[in-house]
Protein backbone atom coordinates (compact mmCIF):
# COMPACT_ATOMS: atom_id res chain seq x y z
CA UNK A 1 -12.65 -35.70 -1.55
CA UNK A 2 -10.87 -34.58 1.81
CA UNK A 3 -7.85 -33.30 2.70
CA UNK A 4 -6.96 -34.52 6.05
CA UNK A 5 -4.58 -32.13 6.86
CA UNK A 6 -6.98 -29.14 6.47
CA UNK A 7 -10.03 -30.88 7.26
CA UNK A 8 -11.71 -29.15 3.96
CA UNK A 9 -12.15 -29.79 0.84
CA UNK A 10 -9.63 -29.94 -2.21
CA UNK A 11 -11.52 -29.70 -4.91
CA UNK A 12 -13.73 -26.32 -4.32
CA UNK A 13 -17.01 -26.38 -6.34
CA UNK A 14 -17.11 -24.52 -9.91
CA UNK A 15 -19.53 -21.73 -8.59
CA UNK A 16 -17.56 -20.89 -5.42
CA UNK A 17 -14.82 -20.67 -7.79
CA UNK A 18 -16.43 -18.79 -10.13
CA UNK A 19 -17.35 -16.36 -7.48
CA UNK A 20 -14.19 -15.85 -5.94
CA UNK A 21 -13.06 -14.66 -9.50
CA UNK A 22 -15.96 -12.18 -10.22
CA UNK A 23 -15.83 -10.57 -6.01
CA UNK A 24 -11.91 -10.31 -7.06
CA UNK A 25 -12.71 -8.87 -10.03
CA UNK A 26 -15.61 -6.64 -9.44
CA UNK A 27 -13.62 -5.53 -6.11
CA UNK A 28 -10.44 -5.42 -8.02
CA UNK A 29 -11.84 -2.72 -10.33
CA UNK A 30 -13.20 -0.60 -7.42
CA UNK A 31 -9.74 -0.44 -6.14
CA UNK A 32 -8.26 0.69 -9.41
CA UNK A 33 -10.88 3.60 -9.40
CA UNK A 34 -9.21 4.04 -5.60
CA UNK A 35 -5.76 3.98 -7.19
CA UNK A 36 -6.80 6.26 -9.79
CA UNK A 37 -8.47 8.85 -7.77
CA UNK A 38 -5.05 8.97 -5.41
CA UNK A 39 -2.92 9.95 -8.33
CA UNK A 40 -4.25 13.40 -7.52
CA UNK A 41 -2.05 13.18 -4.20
CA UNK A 42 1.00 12.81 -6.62
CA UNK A 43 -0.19 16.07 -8.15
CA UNK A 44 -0.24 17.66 -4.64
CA UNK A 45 3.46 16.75 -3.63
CA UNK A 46 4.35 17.97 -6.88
CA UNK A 47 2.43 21.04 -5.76
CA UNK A 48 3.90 21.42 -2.10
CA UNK A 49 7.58 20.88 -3.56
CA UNK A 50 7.18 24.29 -5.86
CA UNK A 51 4.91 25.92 -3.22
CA UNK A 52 7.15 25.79 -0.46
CA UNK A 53 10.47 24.57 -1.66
CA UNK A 54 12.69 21.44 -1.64
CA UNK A 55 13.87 22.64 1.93
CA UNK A 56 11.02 22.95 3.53
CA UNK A 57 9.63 20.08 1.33
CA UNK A 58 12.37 17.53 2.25
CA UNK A 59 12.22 18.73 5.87
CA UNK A 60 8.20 17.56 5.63
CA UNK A 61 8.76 14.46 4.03
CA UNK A 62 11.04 13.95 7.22
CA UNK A 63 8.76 14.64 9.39
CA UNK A 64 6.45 12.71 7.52
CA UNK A 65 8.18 9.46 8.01
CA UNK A 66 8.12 10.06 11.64
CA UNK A 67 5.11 9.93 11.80
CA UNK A 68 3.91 7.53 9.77
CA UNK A 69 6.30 5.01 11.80
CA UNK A 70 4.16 6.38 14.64
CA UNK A 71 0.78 5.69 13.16
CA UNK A 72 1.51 2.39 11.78
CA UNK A 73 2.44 1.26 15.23
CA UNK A 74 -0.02 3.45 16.41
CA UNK A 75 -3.24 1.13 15.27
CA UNK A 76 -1.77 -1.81 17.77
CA UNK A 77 -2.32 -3.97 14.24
CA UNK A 78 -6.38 -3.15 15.00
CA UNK A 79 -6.66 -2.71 11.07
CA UNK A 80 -4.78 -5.77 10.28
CA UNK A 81 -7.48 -7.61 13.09
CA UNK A 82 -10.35 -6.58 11.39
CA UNK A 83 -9.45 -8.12 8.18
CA UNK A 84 -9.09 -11.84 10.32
CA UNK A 85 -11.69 -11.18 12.75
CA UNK A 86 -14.49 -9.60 10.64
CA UNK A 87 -13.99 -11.58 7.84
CA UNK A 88 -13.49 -14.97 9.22
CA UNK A 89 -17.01 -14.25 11.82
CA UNK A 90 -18.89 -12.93 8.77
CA UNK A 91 -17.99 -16.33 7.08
CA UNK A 92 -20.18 -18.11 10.36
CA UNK A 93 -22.52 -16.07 10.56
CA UNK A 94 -21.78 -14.51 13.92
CA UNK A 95 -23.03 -10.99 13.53
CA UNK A 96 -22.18 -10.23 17.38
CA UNK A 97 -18.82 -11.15 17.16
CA UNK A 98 -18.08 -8.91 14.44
CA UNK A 99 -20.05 -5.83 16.01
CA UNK A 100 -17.21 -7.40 19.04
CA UNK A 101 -14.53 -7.04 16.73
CA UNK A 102 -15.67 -3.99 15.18
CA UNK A 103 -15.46 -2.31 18.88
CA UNK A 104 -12.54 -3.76 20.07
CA UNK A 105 -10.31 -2.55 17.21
CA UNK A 106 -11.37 0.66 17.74
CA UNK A 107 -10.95 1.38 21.30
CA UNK A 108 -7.55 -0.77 20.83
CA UNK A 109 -6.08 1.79 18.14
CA UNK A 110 -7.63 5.14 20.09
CA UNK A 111 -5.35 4.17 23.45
CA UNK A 112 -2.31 2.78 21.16
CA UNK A 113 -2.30 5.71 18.53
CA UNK A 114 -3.18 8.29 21.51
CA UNK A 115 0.26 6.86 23.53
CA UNK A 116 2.04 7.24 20.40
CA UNK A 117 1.07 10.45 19.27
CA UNK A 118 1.95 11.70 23.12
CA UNK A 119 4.99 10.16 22.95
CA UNK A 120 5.86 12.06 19.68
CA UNK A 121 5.57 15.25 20.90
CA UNK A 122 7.88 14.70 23.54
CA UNK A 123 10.53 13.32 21.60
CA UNK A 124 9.95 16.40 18.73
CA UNK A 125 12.65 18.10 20.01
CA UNK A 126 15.82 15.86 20.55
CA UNK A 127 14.87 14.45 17.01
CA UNK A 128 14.87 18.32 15.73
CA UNK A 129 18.58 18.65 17.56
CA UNK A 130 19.62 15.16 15.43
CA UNK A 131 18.69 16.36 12.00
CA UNK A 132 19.94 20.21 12.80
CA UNK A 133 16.74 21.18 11.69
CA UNK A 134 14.94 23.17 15.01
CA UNK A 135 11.48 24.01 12.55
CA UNK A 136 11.46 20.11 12.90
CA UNK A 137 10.01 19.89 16.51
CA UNK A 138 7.24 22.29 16.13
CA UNK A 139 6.10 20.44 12.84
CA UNK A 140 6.32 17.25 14.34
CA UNK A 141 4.00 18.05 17.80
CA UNK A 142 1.64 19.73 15.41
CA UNK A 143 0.86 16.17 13.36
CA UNK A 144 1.39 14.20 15.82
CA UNK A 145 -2.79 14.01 16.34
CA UNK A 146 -2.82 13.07 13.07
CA UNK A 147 -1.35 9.70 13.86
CA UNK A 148 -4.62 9.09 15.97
CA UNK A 149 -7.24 10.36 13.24
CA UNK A 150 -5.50 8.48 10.47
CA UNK A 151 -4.85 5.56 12.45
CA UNK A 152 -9.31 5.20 13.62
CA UNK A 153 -9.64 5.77 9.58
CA UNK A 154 -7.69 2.83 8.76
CA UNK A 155 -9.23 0.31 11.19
CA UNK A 156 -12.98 1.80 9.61
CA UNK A 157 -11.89 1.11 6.21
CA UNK A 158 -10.47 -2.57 6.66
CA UNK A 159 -13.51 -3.56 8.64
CA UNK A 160 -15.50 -2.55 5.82
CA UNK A 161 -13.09 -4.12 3.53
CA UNK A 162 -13.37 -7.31 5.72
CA UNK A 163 -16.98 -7.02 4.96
CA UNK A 164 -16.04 -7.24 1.38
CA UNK A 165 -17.42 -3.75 1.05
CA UNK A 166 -15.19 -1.87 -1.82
CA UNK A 167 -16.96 1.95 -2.04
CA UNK A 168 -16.06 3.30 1.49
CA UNK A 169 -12.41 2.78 0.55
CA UNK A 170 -12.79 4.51 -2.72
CA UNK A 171 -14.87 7.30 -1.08
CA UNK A 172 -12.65 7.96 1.76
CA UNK A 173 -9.19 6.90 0.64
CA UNK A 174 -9.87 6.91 -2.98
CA UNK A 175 -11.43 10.43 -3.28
CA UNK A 176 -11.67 12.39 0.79
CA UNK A 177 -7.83 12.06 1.20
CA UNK A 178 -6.49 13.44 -1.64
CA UNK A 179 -9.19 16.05 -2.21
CA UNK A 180 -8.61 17.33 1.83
CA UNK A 181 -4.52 17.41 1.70
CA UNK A 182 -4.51 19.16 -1.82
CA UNK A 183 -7.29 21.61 -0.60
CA UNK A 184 -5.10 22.17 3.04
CA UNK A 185 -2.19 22.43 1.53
CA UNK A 186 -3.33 25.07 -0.81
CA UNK A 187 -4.64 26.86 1.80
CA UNK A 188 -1.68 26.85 3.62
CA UNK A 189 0.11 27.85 0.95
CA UNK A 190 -1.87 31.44 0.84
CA UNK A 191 -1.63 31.77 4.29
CA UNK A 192 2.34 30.84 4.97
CA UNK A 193 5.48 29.28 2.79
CA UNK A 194 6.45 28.02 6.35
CA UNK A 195 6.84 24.29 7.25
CA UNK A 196 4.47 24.66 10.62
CA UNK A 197 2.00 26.36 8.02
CA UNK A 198 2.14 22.90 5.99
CA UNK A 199 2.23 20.29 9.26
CA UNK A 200 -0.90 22.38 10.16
CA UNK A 201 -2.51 21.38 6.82
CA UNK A 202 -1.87 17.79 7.26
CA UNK A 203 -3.49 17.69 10.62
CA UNK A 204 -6.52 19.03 8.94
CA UNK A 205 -6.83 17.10 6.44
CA UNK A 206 -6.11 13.93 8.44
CA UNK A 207 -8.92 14.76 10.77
CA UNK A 208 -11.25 15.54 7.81
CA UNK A 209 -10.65 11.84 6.12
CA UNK A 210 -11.47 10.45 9.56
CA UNK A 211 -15.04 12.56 9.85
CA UNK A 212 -15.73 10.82 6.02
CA UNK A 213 -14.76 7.89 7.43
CA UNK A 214 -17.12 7.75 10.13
CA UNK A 215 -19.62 8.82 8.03
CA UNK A 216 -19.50 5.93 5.18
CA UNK A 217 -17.87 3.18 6.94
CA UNK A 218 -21.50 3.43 9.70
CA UNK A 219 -23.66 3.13 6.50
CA UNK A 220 -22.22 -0.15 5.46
CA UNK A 221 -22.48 -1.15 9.05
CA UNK A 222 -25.70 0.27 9.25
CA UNK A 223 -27.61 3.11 11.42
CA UNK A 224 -25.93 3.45 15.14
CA UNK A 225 -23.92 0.43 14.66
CA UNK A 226 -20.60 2.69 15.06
CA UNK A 227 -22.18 3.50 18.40
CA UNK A 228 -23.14 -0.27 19.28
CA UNK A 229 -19.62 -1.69 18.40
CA UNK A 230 -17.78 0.79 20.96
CA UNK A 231 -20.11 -0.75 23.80
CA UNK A 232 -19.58 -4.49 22.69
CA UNK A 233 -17.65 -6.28 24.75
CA UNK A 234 -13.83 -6.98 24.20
CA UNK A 235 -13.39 -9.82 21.74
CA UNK A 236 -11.27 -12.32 23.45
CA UNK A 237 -8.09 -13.01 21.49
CA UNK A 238 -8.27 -10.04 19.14
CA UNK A 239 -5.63 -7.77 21.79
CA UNK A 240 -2.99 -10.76 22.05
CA UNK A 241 -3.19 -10.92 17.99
CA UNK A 242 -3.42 -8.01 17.10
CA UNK A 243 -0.39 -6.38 19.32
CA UNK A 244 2.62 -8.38 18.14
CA UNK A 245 1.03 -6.74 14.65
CA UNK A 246 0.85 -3.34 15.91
CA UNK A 247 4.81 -3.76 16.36
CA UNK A 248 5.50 -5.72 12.94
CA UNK A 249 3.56 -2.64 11.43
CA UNK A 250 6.39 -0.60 13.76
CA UNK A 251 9.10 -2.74 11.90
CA UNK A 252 7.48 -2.56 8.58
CA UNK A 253 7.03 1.51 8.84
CA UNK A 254 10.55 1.23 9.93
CA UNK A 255 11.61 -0.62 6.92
CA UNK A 256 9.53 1.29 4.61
CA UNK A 257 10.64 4.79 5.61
CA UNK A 258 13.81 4.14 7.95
CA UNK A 259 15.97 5.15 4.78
CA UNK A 260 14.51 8.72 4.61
CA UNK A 261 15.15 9.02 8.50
CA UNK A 262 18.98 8.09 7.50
CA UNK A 263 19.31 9.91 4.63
CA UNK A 264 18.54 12.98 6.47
CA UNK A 265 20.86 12.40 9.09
CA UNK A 266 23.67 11.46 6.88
CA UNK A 267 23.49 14.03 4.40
CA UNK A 268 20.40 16.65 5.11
CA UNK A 269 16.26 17.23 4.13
CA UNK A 270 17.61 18.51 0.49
CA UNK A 271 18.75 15.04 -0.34
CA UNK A 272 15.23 13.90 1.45
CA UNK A 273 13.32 15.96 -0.94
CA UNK A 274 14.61 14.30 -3.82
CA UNK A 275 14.84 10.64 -2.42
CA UNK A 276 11.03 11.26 -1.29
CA UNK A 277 9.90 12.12 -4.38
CA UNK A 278 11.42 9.38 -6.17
CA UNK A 279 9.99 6.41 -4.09
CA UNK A 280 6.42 8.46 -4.11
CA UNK A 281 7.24 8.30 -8.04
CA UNK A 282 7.97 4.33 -7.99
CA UNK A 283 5.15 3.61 -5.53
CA UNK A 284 2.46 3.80 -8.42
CA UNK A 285 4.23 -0.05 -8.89
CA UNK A 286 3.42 -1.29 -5.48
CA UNK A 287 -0.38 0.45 -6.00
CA UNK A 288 -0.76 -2.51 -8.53
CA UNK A 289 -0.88 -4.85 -5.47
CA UNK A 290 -2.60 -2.20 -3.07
CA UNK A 291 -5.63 -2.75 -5.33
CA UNK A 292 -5.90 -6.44 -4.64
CA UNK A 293 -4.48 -6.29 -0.88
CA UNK A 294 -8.04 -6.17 0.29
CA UNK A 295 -9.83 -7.68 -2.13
CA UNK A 296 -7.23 -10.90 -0.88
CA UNK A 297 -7.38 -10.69 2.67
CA UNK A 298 -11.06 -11.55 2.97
CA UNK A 299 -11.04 -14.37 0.61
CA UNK A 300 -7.96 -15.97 1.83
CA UNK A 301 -9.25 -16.06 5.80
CA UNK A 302 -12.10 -17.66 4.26
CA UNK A 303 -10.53 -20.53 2.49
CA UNK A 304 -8.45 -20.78 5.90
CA UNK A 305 -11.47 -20.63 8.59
CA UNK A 306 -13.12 -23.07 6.46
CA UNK A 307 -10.36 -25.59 5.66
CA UNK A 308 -10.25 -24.97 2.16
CA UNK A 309 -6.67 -25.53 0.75
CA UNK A 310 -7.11 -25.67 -2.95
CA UNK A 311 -9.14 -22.48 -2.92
CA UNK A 312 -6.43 -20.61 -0.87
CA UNK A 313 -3.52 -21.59 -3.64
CA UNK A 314 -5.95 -20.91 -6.36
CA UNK A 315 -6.67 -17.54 -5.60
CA UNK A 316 -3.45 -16.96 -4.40
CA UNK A 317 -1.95 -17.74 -8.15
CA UNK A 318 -4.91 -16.20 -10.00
CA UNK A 319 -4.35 -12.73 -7.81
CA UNK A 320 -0.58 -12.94 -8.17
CA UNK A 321 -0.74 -13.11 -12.05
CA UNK A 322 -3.06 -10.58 -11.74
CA UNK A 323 -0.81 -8.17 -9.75
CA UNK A 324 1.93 -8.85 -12.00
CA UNK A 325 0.26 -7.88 -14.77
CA UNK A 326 -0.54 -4.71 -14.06
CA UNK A 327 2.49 -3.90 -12.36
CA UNK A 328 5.13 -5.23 -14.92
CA UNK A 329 4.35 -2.54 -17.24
CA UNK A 330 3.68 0.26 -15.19
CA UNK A 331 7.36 -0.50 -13.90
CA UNK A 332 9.45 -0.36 -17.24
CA UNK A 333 7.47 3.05 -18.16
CA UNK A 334 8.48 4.58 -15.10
CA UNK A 335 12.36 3.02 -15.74
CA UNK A 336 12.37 4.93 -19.40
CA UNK A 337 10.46 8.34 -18.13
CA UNK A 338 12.21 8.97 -14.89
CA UNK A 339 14.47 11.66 -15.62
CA UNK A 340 11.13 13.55 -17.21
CA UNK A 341 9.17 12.72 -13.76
CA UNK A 342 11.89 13.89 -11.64
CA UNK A 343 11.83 16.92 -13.63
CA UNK A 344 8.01 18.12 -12.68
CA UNK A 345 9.33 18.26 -9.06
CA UNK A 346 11.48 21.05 -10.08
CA UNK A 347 15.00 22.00 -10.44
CA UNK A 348 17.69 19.16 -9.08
CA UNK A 349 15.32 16.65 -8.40
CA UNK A 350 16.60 14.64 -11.87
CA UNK A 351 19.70 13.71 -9.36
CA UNK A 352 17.58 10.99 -8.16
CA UNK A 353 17.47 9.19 -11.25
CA UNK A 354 19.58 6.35 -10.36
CA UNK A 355 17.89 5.78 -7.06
CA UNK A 356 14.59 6.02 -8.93
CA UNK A 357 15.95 2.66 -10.70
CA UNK A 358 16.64 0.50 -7.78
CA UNK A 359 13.42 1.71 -5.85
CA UNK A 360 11.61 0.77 -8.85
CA UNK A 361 12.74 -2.78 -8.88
CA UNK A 362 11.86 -3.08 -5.34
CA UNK A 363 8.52 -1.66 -5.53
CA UNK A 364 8.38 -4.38 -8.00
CA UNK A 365 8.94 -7.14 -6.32
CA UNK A 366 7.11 -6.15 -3.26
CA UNK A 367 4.11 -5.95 -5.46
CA UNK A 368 4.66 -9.39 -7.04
CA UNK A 369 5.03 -11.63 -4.58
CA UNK A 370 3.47 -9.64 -1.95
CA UNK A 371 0.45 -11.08 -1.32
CA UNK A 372 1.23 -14.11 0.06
CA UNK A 373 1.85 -12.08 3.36
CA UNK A 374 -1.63 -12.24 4.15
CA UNK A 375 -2.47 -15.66 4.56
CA UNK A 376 0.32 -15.47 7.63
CA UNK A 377 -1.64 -12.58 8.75
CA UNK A 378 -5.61 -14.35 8.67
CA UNK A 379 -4.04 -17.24 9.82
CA UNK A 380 -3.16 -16.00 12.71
CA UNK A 381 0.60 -15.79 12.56
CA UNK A 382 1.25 -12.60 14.16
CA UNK A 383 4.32 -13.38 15.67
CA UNK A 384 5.73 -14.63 12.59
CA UNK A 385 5.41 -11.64 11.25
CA UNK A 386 7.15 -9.67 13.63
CA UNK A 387 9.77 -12.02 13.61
CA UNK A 388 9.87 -11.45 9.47
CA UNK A 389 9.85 -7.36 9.35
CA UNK A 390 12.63 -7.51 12.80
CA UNK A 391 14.83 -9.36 10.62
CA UNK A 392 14.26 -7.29 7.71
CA UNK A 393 14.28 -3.90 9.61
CA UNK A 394 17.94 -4.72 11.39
CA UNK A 395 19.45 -5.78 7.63
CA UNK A 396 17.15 -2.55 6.48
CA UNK A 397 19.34 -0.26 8.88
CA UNK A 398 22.49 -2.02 8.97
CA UNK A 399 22.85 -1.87 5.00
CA UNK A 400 21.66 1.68 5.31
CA UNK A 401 24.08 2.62 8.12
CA UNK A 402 27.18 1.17 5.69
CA UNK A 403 25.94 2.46 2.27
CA UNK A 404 24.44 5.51 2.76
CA UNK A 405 27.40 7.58 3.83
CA UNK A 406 29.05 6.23 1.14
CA UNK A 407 26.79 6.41 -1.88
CA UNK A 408 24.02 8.23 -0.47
CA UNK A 409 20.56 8.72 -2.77
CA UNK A 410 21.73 5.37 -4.04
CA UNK A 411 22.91 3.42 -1.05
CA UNK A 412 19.61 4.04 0.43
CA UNK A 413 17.69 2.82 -2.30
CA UNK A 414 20.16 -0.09 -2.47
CA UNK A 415 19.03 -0.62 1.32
CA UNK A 416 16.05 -0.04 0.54
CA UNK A 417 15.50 -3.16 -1.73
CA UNK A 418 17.86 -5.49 -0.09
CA UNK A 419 15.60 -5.79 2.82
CA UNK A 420 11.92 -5.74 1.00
CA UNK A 421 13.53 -8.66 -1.05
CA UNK A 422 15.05 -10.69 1.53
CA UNK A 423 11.43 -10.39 3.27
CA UNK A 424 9.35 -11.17 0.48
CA UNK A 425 11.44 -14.07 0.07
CA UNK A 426 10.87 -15.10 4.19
CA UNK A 427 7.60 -14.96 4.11
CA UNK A 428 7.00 -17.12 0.40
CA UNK A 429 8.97 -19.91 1.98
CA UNK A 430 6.96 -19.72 5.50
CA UNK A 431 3.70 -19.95 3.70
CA UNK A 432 4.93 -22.84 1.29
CA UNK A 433 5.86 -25.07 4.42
CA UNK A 434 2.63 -23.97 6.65
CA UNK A 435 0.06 -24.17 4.40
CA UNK A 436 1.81 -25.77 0.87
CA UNK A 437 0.49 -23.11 -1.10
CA UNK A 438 2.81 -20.68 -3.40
CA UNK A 439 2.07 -17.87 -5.62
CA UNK A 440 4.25 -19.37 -8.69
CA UNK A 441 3.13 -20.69 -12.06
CA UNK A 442 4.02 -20.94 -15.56
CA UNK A 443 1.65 -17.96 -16.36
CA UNK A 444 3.27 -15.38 -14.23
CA UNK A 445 6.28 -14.99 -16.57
CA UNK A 446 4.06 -13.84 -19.58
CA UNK A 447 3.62 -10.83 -18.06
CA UNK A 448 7.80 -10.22 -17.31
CA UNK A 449 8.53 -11.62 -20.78
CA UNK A 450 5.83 -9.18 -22.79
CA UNK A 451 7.53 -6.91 -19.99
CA UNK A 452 10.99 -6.80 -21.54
CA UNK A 453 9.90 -6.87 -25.19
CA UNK A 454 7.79 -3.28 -24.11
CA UNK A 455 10.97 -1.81 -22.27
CA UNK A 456 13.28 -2.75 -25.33
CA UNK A 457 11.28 -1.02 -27.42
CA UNK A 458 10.51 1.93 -25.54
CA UNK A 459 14.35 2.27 -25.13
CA UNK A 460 15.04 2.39 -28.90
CA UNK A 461 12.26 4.93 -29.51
CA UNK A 462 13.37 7.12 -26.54
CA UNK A 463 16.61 7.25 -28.84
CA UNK A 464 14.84 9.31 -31.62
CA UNK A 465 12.31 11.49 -29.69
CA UNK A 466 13.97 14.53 -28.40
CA UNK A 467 11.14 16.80 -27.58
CA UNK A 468 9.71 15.64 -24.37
CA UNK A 469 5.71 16.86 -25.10
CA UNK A 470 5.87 14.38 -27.94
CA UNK A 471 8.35 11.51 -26.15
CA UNK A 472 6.10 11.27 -22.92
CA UNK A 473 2.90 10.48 -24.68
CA UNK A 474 4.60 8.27 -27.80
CA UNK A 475 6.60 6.03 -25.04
CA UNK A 476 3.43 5.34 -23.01
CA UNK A 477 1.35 4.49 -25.97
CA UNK A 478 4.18 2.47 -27.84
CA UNK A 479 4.83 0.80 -24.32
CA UNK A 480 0.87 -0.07 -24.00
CA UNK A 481 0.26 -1.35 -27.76
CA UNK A 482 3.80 -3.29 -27.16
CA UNK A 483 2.52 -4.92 -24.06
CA UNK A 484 -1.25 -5.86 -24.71
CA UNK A 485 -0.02 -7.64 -28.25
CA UNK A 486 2.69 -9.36 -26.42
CA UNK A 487 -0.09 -11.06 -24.00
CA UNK A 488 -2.13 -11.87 -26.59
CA UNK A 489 0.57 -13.50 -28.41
CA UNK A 490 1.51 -15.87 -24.98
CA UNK A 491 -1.75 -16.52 -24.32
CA UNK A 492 -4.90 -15.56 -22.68
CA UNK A 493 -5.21 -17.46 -19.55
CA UNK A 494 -8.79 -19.03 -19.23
CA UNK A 495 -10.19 -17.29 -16.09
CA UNK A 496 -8.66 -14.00 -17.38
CA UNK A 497 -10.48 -15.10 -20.98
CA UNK A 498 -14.33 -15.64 -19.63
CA UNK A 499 -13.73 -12.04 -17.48
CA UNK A 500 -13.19 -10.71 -20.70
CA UNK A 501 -16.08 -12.54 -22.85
CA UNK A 502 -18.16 -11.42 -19.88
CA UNK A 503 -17.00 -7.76 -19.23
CA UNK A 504 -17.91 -7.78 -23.78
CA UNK A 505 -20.88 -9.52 -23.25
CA UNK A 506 -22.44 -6.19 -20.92
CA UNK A 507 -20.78 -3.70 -22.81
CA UNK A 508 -23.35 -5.14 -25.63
CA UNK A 509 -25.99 -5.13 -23.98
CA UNK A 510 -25.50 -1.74 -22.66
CA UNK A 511 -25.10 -0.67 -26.20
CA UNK A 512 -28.45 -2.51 -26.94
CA UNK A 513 -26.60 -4.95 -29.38
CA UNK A 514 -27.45 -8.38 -28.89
């Protein structure tokens, strides 16, 4: 049967639905090894804010935001093209065209992030004179190159991604980025407690992730096609797309990190230090829906190039559930341990506590219903979404500009999730009237309801655990026991169910059991 208004069909066959599961699911569990692996960068914040000391820490986060504004802009949305363009001409079979797209995207992001990155270092100093902070302007022209070597890694990894290629992300991202900035900052440590000493490190480390990079991403591609796709022609299209993106990524760096630009202006890089390492704390929630990000993109400009409407909401609800469900609970454990991961930062960093709360509910929400921001993006909408994260960015800094000088560490977290709400909630309504497809369904509230049953109960044993070496590890394993029965209980759903039977089925068999 048709659908006229798509031209595809409604009713996808069982196999291509059955295959969509396991790529989501075999990709899916790539990415959670990716996830994994960056928990060591967690460590190495931890790390840098005893090495060198909340000032110096806070004045790097700072400069940190800076520049990650600058490299998110910096890619001219390349990255974000490679996931339409390589995707949707790897679904036709049009090997040039993606070797096209491939090029294009890169020599795009090296003239975009190379403007930037210039343009940073001559605005260093009037942004030192803002904050008070003159160390700023050195620290900021020594990363700014770091913007273009980050940047070139990003477009590499989403064209492999795009080429529904999972293992260059976990090498590079996964593994190379963490591994480089703990072993530069460590060295930096021994050779200065200075902030240039640590803006120096993240250079090098940047510029390392982007030689790894090259190096994996041109094996999935194959030998010399790095070289090839820098001498293709320009795609046509792929600049006028992918530049209205390269300023939404602007507005979304701006909404992401805007608040700890703010916060140090209003009240200094010690109130930055502990805001920074609070939403670094809360941003294991949103890594829930990093994992599947990727694995979505491809699959959804498929279902879009090819007409196919009832695949597109299918996946969208089965990934959506799935993003919930890992996120849910990873969100009420870091509600009921936050005072004890404030603490690791070291002393004062507990004042963030409250903060901690409200980023947390954002971070959960933006992982929820976050998804359904791709299909604007593969289908084209560029200018959608600039007109989404503009809105979002001028409530972003007008609620931050009212409540931040007023409540501080909370009134930017307030800020914070006002705008990532009213956005999420923009873009689910644009993709329900353009392409009638929405990420709800009964089964994404088991995973909120076994939710609150685990935070109840990890609240009333908090109450009779004093020592924390014996709360930390009782409240995680009471809150996991708590929220596997409590999904068992609601109900298995049945694609979730034959993952399962399937995932047991080759455990057997690699035990030799029949």
């Amino acid at each position: 049967m048709k659908d006229p208004a798509v031209g595809g069909t409604v009713r996808e066959s069982d196999g291509v639905r059955r295959g969509d599961v396991s790529h989501a699911a075999r990709s899916g569990g790539v990415q959670v090894l990716t996830i994994a692996a960056q928990a060591l960068l967690t460590v190495t914040h931890v790390l840098l804010a005893r090495l060198f000391g909340r000032a110096v820490f806070g004045s790097y986060q700072a400069s940190l935001a800076i520049l990650e504004m600058i490299t998110r802009a910096g890619t001219g949305g390349a990255d974000k093209g490679m996931l339409r363009y390589i995707a949707g001409h790897r679904a036709r079979g049009e090997p040039d065209l993606v070797r096209s797209a491939l090029g294009t995207g890169l020599r795009l992001c090296l003239i975009v992030a190379g403007s930037a990155a210039t343009l940073l270092m001559l605005l260093a100093a009037p942004l030192s004179r803002m904050w008070h902070e003159p160390t700023l302007a050195l620290a900021l022209r020594l990363m700014a190159p770091a913007a273009i070597f980050t940047g070139c890694m990003w477009v590499l990894i989403q064209a492999s991604l795009a080429a529904k290629v999972t293992r260059a992300n976990f090498i590079v991202r996964g593994l190379g980025e963490p591994v480089f900035l703990l072993v530069a900052g460590l060295t930096a440590a021994l050779m200065g407690r200075s902030l240039a000493h640590l803006a120096t490190a993240h250079v090098v480390a940047a510029a390392a992730a982007l030689v790894l990079g090259m190096v994996v991403v041109g094996r999935v591609f194959g030998p010399g096609e790095l070289r090839n796709a820098l001498q293709s022609p320009w795609l046509p299209g792929f600049t006028k797309f992918s530049l209205p993106l390269g300023v939404a990524e602007l507005m979304n760096a701006v909404l992401q990190r805007a608040d700890i630009v703010l916060l140090t202006t209003f009240v200094g890089t010690s109130a930055a230090a502990v805001y920074a390492a609070s939403e670094f704390i809360t941003r294991v929630i949103a890594n829930a829906r990093y994992v599947f990000d990727s694995v979505a993109a491809p699959v959804f400009s498929e279902a879009i190039h090819l007409g196919q409407r009832d695949r597109l909401r299918l996946n969208l609800v089965l990934m959506t559930r799935w993003v919930a469900t890992a996120s849910a609970p990873i969100a009420v454990t870091v509600l009921v341990l936050r005072h004890e991961l404030l603490s690791l930062y070291g002393p004062g960093f507990q004042e963030g506590a409250t903060a901690l709360s409200v980023l947390a509910i954002g971070h959960l929400v933006n992982s929820t219903f976050g998804l359904s921001g791709w299909i604007l993006l593969v289908s084209g909408r560029s200018r959608l979404i600039l007109v989404n994260n503009l809105v979002a960015v001028v409530v972003n800094v007008a609620m931050g500009l009212t409540l931040i000088p007023r409540l501080g560490l909370l009134g930017t977290a307030i800020a914070a999730l006002g705008s990532v709400s009213l956005l999420q909630v923009l873009v689910l309504v644009e993709v329900r009237v353009i392409h009638g497809v929405y990420p709800f369904g009964w089964s994404l509230l088991k995973p909120f309801l076994a939710a609150a049953l685990t935070l109840s109960l990890q609240l009333m044993v908090s109450r009779h655990i004093d020592r924390t070496i014996i709360r930390v590890p009782a409240l995680i394993a009471v809150g996991l026991a708590t929220y596997l029965t409590s999904l068992a209980v609601l109900g298995i759903d049945p694609e979730d169910r034959r993952l399962l039977d399937g995932a047991r089925q080759r455990v057997r068999r690699w035990l030799g059991r029949p």
